[in-house]
Protein backbone atom coordinates (compact mmCIF):
# COMPACT_ATOMS: atom_id res chain seq x y z
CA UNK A 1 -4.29 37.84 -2.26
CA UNK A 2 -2.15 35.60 0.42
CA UNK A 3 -3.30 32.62 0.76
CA UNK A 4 -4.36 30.67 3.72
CA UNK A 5 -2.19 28.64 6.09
CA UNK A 6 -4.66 24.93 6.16
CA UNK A 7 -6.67 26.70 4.02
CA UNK A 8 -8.40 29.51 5.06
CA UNK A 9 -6.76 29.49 8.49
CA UNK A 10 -3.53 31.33 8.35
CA UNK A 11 -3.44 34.58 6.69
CA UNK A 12 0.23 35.49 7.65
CA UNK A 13 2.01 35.80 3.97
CA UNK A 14 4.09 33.02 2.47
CA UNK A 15 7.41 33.66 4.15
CA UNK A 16 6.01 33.76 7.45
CA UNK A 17 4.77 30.64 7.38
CA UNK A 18 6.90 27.15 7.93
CA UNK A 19 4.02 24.23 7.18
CA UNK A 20 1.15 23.65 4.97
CA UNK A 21 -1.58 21.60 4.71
CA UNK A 22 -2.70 19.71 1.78
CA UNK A 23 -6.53 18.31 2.04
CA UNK A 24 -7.17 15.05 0.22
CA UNK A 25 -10.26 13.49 -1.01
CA UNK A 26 -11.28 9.79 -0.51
CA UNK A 27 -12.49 7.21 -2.98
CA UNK A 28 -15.32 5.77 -1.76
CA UNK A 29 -15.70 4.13 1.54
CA UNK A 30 -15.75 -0.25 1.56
CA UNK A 31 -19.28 -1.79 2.00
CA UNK A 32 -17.62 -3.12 5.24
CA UNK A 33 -15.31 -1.10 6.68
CA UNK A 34 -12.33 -2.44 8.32
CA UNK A 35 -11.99 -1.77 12.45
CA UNK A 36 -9.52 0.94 13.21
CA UNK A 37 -7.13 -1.33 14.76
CA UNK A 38 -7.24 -3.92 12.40
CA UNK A 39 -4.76 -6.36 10.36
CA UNK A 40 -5.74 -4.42 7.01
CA UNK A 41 -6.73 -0.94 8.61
CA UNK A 42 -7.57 2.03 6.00
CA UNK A 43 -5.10 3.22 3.52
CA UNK A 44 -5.10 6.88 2.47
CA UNK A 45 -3.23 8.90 -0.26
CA UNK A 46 -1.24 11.65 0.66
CA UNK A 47 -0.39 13.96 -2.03
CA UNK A 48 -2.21 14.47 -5.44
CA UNK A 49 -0.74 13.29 -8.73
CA UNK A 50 2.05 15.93 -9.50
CA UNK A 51 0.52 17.97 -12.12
CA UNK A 52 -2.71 18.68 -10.31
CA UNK A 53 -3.83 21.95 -8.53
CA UNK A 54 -5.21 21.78 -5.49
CA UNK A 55 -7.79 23.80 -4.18
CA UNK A 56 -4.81 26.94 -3.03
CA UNK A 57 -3.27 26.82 -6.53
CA UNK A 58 -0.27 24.27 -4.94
CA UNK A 59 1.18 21.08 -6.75
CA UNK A 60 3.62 18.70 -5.44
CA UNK A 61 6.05 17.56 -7.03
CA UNK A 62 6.67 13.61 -7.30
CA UNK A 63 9.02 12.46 -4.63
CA UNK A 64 8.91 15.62 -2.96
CA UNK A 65 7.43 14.44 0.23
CA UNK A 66 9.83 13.15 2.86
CA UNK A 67 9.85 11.70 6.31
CA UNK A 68 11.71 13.17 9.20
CA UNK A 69 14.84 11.60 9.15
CA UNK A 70 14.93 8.20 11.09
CA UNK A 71 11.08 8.00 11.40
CA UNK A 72 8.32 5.50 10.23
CA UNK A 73 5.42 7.58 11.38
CA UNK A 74 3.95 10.99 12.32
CA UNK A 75 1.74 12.58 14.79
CA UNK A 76 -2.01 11.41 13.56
CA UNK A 77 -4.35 14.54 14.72
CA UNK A 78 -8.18 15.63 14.25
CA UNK A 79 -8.35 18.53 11.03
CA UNK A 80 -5.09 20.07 12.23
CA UNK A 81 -6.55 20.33 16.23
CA UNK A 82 -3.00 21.42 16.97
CA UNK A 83 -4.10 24.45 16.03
CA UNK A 84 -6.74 24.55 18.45
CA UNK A 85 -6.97 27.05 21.45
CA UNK A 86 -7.98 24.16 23.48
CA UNK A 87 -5.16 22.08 25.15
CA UNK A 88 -7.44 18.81 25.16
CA UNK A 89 -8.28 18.90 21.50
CA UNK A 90 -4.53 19.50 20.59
CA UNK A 91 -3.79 16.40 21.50
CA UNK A 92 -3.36 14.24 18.74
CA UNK A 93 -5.57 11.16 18.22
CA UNK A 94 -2.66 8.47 17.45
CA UNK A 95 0.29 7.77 14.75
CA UNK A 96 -0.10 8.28 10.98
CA UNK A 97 1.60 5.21 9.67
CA UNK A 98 3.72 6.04 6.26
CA UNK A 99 5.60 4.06 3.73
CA UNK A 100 5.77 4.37 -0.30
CA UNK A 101 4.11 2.03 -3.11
CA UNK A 102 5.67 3.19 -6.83
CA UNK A 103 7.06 6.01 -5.14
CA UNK A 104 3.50 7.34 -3.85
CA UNK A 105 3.77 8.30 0.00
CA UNK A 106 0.72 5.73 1.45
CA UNK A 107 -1.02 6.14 5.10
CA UNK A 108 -2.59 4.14 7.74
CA UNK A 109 -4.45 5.83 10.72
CA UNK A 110 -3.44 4.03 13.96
CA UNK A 111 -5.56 5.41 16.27
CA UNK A 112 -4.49 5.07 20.45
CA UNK A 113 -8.01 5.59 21.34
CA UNK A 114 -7.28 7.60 24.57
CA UNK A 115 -9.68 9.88 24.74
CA UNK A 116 -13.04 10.32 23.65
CA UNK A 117 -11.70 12.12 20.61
CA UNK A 118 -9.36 9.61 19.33
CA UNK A 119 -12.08 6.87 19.96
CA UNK A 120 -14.77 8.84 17.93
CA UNK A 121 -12.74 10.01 14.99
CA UNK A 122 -11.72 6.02 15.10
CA UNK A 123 -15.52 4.82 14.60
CA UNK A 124 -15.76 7.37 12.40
CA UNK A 125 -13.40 6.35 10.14
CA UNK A 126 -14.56 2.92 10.41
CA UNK A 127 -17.88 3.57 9.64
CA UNK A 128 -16.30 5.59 6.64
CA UNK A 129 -17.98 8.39 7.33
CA UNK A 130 -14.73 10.38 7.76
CA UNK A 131 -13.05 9.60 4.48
CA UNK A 132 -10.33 12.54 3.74
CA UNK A 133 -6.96 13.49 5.40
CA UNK A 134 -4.66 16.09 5.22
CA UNK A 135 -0.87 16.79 5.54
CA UNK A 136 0.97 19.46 7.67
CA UNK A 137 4.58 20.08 6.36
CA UNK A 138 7.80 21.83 5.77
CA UNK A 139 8.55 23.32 2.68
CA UNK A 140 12.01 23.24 1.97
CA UNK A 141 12.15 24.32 -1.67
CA UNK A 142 9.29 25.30 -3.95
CA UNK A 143 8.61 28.14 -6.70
CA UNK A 144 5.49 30.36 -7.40
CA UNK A 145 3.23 28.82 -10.15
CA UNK A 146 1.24 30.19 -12.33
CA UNK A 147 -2.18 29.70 -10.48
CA UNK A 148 -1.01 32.05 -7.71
CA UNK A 149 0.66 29.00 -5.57
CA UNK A 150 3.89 27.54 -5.73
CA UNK A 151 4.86 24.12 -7.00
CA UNK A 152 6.96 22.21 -4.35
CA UNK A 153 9.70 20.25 -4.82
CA UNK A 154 11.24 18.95 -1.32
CA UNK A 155 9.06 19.03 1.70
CA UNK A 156 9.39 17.43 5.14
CA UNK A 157 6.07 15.82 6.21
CA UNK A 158 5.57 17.09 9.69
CA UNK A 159 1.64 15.55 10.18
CA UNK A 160 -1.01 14.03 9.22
CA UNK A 161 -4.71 15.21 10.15
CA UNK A 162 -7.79 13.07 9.92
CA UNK A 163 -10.64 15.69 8.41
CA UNK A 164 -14.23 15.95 6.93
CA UNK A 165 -13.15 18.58 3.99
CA UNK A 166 -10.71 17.92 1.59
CA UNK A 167 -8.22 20.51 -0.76
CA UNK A 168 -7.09 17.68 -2.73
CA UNK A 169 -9.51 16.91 -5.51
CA UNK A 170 -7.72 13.45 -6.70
CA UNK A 171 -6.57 12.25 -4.33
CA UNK A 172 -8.56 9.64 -2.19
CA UNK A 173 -9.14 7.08 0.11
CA UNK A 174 -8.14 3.69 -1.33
CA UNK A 175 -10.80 0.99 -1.16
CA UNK A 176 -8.09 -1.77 -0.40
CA UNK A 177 -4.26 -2.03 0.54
CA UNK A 178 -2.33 -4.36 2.08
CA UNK A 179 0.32 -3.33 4.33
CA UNK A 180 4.17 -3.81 3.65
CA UNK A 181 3.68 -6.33 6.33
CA UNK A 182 0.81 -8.42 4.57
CA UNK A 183 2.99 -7.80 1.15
CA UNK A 184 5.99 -9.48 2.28
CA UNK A 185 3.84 -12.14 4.34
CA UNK A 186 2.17 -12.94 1.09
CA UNK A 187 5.09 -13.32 -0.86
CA UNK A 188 6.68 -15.62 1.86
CA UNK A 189 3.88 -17.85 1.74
CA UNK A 190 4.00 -17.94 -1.83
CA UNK A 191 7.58 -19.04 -1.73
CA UNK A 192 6.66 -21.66 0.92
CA UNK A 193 4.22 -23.06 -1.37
CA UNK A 194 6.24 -23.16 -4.42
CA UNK A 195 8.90 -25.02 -2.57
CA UNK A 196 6.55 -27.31 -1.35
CA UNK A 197 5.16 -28.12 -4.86
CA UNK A 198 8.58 -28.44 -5.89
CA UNK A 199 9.38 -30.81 -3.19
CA UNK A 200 6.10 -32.82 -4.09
CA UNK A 201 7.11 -32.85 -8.33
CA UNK A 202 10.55 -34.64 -7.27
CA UNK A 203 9.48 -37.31 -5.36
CA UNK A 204 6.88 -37.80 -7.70
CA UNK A 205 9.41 -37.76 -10.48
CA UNK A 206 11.37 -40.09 -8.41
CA UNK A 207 8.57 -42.64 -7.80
CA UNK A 208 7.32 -42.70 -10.86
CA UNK A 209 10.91 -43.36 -12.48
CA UNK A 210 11.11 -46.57 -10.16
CA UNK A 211 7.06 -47.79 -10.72
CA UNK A 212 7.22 -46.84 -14.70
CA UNK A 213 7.44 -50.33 -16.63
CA UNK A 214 9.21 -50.24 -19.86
CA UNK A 215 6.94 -48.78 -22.68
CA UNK A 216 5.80 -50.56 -25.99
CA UNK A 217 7.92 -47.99 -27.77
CA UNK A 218 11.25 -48.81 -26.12
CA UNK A 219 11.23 -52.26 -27.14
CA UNK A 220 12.49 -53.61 -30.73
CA UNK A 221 10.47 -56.66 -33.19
CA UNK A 222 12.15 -59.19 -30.59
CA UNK A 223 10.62 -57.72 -27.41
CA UNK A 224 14.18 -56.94 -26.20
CA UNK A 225 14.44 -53.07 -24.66
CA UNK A 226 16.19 -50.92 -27.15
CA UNK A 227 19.80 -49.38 -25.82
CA UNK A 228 18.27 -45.97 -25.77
CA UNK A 229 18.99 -44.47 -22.45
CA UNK A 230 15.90 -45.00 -20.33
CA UNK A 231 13.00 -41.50 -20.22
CA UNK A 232 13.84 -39.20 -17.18
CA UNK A 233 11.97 -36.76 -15.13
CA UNK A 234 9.15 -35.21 -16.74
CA UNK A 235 9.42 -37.48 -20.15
CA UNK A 236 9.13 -40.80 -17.86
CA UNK A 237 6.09 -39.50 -16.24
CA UNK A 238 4.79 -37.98 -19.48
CA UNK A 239 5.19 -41.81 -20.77
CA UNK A 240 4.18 -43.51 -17.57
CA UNK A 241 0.64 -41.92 -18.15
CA UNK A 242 0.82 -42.41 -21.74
CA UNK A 243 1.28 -45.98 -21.68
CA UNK A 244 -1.53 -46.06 -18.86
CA UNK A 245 -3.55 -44.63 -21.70
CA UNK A 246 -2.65 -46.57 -24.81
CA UNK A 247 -1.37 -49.82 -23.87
CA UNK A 248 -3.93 -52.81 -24.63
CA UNK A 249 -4.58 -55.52 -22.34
């Protein structure tokens, strides 16, 4: 039996058609969910873990999915409304925003909100009741399986379709992702702050190694200072709070 086109929607055979869609599933939607537009917006999987079926007998292969060359982002539409006979619900609804974590393609909706489509599917998403999406794409090399599908192995990721009905068993909605941007932002601020604690450690080092007086233990029976070379660094402050400690008055 052929097999549909977005499943169930095509029925022209294999080698007539030039995309397909896969369906995911969404882990379960955050107690708040973020707006659609925000600085941490919604974060969906793509593709299901390579040796998984989906729902038309398919698997992906990993790294199989690629971008168009030169782009960051595809067409965002409503459950593949290109498709639709009507012009206005072709349209699509904004930008599907793609990048890789561990070599797992990752999106983020970006709804324009022209439209009262784009603005609907939008609230819907942020009130997580639409939780699944689904990819339109080019298969550029793949072989039949034996679960009457094919396994593919390069593909060139064409769109991206919020929808209410997943293919994709495993793969899901994550609960929380930050974005490349809030990575990178994070680990800037991280370096800021260890430089500043750095910064902090050698003047303290420094004032401490002026303010330290001599310890009991650097002096010999006469009460002259021994010719050891004086504590530096950490071992004066170590000894600067010793002494604090165990010195008698």
């Amino acid at each position: 039996m052929r097999r549909p086109f977005f499943w169930g929607m095509d029925r022209r055979p294999r080698t007539k058609r030039s995309t397909r869609a896969l369906k995911l599933k969404l882990y379960e939607a955050p107690t708040a969910a973020p707006p659609a537009q925000a600085s941490a917006p919604p974060v969906f999987r793509l593709v299901d873990p390579p040796e998984e079926y989906d729902r038309d007998g398919d698997r992906m292969a990993a790294g199989a999915l690629r971008l168009p060359p030169g782009e960051t982002d595809v067409p965002l539409f409503w459950d593949h409304s290109h498709q639709d006979p009507f012009a206005a619900s072709r349209l699509p609804v904004g930008r599907a925003r793609i990048w890789w974590e561990g070599g797992e393609p990752l999106m983020s909706p970006v709804f324009d909100g022209v439209g009262e489509l784009s603005k609907l599917c939008a609230e819907k998403v942020q009130a997580g009741t639409l939780r699944a999406c689904s990819i339109g794409y080019l298969t550029l090399s793949a072989r039949p399986n034996g679960r009457g599908g094919e396994d593919v192995q390069e593909a060139e990721l064409l769109e991206v379709s919020i929808t209410g009905i997943p293919a994709k068993r495993s793969a899901q909605r994550l609960k929380s992702m930050a974005t490349p941007e809030e990575v990178q932002a994070t680990f800037e601020k991280m370096a800021q702050d260890i430089a500043e604690t750095k910064a902090m450690v050698a003047e303290l080092k420094e004032l401490v190694a002026k303010l330290a007086p001599a310890s009991e233990e650097t002096k010999n029976e006469g009460g002259e200072e021994e010719d050891d070379a004086p504590a530096e660094g950490e071992d004066a402050v170590t000894k600067y709070f010793r002494d604090l400690v165990t010195k008698k008055k």
